[in-house]
PDB file of N, CA and C in Angstrom:
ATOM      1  N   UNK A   1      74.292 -43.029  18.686  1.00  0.00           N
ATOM      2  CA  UNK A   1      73.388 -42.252  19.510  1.00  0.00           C
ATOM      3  C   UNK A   1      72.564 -41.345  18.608  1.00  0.00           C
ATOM      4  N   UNK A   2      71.209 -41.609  18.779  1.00  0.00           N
ATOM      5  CA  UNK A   2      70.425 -40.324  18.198  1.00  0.00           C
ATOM      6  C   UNK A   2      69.856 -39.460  19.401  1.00  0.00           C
ATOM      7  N   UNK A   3      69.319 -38.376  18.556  1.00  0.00           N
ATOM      8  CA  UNK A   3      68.700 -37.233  19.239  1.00  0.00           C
ATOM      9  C   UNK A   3      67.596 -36.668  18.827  1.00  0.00           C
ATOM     10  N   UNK A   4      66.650 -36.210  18.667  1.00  0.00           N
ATOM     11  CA  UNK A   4      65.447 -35.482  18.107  1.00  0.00           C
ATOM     12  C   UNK A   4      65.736 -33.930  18.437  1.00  0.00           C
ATOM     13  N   UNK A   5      65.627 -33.412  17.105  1.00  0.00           N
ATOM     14  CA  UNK A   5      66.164 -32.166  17.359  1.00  0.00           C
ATOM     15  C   UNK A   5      64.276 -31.124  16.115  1.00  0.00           C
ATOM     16  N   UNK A   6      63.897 -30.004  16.770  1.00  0.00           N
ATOM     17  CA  UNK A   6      62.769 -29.357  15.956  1.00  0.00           C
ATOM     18  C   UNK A   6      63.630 -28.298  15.005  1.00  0.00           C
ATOM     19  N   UNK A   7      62.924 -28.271  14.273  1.00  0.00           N
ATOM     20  CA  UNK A   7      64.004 -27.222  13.126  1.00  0.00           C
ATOM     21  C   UNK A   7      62.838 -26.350  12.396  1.00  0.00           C
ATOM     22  N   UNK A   8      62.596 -25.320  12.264  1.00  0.00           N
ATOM     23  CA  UNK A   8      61.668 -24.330  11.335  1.00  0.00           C
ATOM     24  C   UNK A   8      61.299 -24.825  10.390  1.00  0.00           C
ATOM     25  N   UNK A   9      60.350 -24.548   9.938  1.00  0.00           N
ATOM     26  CA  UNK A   9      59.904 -24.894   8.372  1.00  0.00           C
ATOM     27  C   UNK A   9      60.773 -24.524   7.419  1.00  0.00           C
ATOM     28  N   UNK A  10      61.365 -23.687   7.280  1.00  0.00           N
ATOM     29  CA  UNK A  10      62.038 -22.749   6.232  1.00  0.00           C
ATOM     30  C   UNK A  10      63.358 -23.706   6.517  1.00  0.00           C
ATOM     31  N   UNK A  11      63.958 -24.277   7.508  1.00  0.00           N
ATOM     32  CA  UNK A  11      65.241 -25.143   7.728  1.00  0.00           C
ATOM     33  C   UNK A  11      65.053 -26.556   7.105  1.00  0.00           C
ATOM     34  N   UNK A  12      63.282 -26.674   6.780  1.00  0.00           N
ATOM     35  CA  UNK A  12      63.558 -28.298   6.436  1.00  0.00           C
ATOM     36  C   UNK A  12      63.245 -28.316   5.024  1.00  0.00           C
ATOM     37  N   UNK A  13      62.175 -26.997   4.427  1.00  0.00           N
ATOM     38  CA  UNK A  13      62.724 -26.361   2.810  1.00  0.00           C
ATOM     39  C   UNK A  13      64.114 -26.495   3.036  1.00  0.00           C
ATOM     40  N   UNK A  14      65.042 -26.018   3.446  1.00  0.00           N
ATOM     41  CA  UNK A  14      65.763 -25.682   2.304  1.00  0.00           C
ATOM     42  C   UNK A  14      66.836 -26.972   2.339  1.00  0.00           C
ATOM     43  N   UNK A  15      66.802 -27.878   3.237  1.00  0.00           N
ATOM     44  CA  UNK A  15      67.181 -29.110   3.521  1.00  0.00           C
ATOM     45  C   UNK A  15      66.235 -30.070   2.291  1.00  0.00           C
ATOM     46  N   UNK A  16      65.031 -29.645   1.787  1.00  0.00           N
ATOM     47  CA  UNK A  16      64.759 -30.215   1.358  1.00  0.00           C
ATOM     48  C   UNK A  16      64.134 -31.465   2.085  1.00  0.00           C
ATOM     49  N   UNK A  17      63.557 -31.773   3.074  1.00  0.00           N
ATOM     50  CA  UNK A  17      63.671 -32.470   4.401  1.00  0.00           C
ATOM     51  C   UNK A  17      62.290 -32.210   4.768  1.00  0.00           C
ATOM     52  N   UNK A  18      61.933 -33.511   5.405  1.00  0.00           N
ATOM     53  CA  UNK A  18      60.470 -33.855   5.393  1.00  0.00           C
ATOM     54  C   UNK A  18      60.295 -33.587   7.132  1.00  0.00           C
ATOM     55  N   UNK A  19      59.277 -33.649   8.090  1.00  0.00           N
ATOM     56  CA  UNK A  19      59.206 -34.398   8.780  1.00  0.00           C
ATOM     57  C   UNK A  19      59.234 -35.558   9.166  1.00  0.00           C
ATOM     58  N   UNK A  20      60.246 -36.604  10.197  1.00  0.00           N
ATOM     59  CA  UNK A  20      60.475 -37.386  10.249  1.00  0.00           C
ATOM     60  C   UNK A  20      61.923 -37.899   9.079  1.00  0.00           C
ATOM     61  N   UNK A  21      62.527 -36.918   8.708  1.00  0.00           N
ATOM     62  CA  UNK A  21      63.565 -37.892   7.856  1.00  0.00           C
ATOM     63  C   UNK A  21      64.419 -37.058   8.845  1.00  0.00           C
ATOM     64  N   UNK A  22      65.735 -38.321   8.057  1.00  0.00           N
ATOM     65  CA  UNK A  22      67.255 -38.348   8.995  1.00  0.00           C
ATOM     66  C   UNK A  22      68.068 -37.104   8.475  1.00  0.00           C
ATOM     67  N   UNK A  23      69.045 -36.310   9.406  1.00  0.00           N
ATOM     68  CA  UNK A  23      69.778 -35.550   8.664  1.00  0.00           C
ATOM     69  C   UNK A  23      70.997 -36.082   9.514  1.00  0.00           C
ATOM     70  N   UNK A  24      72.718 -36.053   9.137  1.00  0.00           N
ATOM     71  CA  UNK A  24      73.340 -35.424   9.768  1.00  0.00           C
ATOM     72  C   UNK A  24      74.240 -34.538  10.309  1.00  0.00           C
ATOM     73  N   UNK A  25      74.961 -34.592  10.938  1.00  0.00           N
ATOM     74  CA  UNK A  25      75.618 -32.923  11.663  1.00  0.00           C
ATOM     75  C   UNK A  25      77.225 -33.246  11.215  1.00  0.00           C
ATOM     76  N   UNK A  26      78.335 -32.936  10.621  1.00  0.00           N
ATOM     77  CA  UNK A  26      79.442 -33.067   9.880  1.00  0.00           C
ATOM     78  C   UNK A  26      80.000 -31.897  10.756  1.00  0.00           C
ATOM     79  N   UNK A  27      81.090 -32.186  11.129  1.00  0.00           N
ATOM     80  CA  UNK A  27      81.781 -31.493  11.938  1.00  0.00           C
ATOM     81  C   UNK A  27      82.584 -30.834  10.473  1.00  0.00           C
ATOM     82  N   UNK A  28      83.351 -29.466  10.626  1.00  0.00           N
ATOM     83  CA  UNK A  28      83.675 -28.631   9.712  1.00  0.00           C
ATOM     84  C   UNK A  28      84.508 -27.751  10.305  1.00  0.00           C
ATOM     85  N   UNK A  29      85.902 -27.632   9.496  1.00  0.00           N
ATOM     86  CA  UNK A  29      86.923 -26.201   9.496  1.00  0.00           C
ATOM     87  C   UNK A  29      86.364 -25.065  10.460  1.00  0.00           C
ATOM     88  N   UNK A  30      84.887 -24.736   9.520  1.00  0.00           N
ATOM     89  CA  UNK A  30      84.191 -23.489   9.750  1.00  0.00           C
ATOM     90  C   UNK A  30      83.216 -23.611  11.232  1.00  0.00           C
ATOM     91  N   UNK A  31      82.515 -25.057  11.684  1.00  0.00           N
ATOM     92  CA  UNK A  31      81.787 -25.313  12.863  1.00  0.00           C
ATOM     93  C   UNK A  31      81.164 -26.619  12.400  1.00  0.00           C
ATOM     94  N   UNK A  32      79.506 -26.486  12.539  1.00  0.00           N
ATOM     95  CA  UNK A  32      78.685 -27.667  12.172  1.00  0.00           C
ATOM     96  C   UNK A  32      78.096 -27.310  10.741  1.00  0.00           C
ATOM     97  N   UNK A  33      77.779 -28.165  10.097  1.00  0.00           N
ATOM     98  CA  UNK A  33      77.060 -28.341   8.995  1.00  0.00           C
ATOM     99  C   UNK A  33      75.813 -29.514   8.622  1.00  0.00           C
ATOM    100  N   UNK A  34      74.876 -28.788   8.750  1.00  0.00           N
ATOM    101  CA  UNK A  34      73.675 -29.992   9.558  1.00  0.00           C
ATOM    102  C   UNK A  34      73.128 -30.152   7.649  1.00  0.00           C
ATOM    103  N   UNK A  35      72.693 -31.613   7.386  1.00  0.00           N
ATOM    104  CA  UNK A  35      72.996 -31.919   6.296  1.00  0.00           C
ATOM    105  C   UNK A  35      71.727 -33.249   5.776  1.00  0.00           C
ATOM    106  N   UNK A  36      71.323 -33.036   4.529  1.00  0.00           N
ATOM    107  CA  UNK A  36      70.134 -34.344   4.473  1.00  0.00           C
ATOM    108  C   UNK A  36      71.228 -36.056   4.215  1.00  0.00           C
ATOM    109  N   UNK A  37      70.686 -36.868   5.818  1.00  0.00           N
ATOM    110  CA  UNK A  37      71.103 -38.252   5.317  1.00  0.00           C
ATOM    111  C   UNK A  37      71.040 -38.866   3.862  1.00  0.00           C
ATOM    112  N   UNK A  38      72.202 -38.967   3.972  1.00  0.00           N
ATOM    113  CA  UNK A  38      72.272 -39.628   2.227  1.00  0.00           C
ATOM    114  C   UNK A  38      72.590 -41.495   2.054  1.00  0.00           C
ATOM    115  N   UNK A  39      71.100 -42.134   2.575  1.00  0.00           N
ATOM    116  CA  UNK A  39      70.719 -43.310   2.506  1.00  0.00           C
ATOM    117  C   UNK A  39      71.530 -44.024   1.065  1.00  0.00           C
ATOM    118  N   UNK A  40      71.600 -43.468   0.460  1.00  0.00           N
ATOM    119  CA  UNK A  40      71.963 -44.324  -1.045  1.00  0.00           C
ATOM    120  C   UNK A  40      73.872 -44.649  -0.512  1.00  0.00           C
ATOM    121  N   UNK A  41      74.770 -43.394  -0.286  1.00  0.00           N
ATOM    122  CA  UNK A  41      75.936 -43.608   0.000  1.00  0.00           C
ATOM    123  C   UNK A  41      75.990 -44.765   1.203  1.00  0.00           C
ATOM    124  N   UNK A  42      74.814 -45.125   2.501  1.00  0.00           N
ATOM    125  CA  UNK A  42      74.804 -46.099   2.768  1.00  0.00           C
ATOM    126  C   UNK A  42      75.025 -46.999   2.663  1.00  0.00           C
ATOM    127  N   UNK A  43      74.254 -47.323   1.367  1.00  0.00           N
ATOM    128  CA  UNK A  43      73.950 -48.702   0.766  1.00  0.00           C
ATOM    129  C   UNK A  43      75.147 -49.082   0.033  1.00  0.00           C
ATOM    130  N   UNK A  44      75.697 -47.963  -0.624  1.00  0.00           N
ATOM    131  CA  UNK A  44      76.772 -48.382  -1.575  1.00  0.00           C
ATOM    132  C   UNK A  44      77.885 -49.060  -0.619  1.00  0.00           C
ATOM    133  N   UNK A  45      78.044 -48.425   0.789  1.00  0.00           N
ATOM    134  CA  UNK A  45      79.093 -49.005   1.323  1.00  0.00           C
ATOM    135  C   UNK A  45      79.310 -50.054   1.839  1.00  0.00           C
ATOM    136  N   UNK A  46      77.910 -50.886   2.657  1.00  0.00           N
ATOM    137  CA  UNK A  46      77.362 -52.067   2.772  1.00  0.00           C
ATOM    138  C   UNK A  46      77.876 -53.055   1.991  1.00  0.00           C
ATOM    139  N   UNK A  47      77.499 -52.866   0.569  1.00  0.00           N
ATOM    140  CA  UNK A  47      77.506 -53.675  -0.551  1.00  0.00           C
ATOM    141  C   UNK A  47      78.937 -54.251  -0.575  1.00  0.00           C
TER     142      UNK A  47
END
């Protein structure tokens, strides 16, 4: 399931995070931890 979610400018600095790219949300000890998709660990697992 996806979702479209708007995030500040200053949230997608520091994500490093474009408009239009994937992030996701990692559940955590502490709460959520919203995070840049890491396409490459993808691929490696595919393989």
């Amino acid at each position: 399931m996806t979702s479209l979610i708007s995030l500040p400018e200053e949230a997608l600095a520091h994500l490093k995070a474009k408009i239009g790219d994937s992030v996701e949300l990692v559940r955590t000890p502490d709460g959520l931890l919203l995070k840049p998709y890491d396409t490459y660990f993808e691929e490696k697992m595919a393989a």
